[in-house]
Protein backbone atom coordinates (compact mmCIF):
# COMPACT_ATOMS: atom_id res chain seq x y z
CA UNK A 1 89.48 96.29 93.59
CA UNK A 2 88.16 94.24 96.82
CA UNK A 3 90.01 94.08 100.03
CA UNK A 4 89.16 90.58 101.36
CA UNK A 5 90.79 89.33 105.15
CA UNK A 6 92.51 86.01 104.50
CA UNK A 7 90.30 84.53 107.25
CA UNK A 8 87.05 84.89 105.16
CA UNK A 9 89.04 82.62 102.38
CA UNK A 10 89.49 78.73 102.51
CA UNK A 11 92.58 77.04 101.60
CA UNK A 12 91.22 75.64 98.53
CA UNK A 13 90.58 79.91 97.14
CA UNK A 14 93.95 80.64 98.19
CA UNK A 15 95.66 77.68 96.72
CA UNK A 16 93.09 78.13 92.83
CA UNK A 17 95.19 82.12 93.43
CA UNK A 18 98.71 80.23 93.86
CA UNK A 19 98.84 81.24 97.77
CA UNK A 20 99.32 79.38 101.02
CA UNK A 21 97.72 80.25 104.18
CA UNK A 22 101.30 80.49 106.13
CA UNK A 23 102.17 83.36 102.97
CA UNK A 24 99.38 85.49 103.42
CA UNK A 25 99.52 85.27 107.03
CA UNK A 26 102.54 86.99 107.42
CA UNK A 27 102.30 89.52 104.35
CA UNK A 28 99.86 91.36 102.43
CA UNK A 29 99.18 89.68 99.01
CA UNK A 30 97.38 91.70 96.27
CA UNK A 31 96.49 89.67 93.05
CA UNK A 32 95.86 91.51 90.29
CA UNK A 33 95.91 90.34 86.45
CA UNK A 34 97.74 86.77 87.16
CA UNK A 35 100.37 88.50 89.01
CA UNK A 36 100.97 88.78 93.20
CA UNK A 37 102.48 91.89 94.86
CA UNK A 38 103.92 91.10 98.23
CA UNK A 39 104.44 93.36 101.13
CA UNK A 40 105.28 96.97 99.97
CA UNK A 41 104.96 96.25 96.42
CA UNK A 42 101.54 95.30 97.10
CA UNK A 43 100.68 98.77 98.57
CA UNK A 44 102.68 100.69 95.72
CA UNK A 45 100.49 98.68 92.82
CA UNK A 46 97.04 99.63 94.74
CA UNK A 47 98.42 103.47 95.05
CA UNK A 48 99.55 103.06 91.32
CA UNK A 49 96.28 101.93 90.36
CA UNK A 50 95.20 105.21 91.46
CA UNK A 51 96.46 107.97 89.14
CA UNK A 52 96.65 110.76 91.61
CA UNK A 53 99.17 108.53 93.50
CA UNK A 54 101.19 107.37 90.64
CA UNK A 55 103.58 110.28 91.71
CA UNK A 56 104.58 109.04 95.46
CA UNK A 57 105.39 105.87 93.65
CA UNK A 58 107.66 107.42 91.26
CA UNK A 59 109.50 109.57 93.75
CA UNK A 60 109.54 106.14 96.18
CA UNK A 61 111.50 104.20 93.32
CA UNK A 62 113.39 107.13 91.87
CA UNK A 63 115.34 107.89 95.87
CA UNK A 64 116.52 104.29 97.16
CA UNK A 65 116.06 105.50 100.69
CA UNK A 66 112.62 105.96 100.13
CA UNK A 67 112.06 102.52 99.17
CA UNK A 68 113.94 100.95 101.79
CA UNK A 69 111.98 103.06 104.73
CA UNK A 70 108.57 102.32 102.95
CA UNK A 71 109.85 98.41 103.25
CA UNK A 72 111.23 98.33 106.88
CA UNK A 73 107.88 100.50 107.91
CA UNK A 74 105.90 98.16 106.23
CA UNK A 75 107.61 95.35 108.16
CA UNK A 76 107.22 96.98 111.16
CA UNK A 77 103.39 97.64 111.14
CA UNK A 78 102.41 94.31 109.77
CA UNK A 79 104.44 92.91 112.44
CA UNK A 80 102.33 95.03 114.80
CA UNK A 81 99.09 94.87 112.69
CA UNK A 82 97.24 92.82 114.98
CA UNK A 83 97.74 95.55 118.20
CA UNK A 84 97.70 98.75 116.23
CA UNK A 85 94.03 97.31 114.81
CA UNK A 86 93.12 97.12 118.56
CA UNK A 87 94.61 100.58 119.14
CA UNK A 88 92.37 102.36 116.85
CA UNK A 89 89.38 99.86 117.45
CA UNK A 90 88.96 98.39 114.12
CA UNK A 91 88.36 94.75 113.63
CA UNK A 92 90.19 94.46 110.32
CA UNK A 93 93.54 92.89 111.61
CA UNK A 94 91.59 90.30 113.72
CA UNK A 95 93.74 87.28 114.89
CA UNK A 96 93.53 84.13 112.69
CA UNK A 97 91.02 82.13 113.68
């Protein structure tokens, strides 16, 4: 698996992946085997990719509340990526260039 900012890829990578800038702007987008998780379902295929984590996923879609707070938190801190990053002092939620 490799993390990769959407700044460090051109147009012409993200369009050969089936993505638009404006898309992964505003969401996380993990590609994996032809197919593209979006948003929360991106994070819940990277923890199910790890087997120790396959659990949280299971109890996330087996209680519908679960799944609806992991989507309106993921919302809400990709909204606020960009000043959280600051926050903590990383440089991995830098503003597009």
């Amino acid at each position: 698996m490799r993390f990769t900012a959407y700044q460090d890829i051109s147009d012409e990578e993200l369009t050969a992946l089936g993505l638009s800038r404006d898309e992964v702007e505003k969401t996380a987008v993990l590609v994996s085997g032809g197919r593209r998780f979006r948003g929360a379902a991106a994070a819940n295929a990277i923890l199910w990719s790890m087997p120790a984590w396959r659990p949280l996923v299971i109890l996330i879609h087996l209680i519908p509340v679960l799944l609806l707070f992991e989507h309106l938190g993921y919302r809400l801190v990709a909204r606020h990526r960009g000043r959280i990053s600051r926050a903590l002092g990383l440089a991995c939620c830098r503003d597009p260039v």
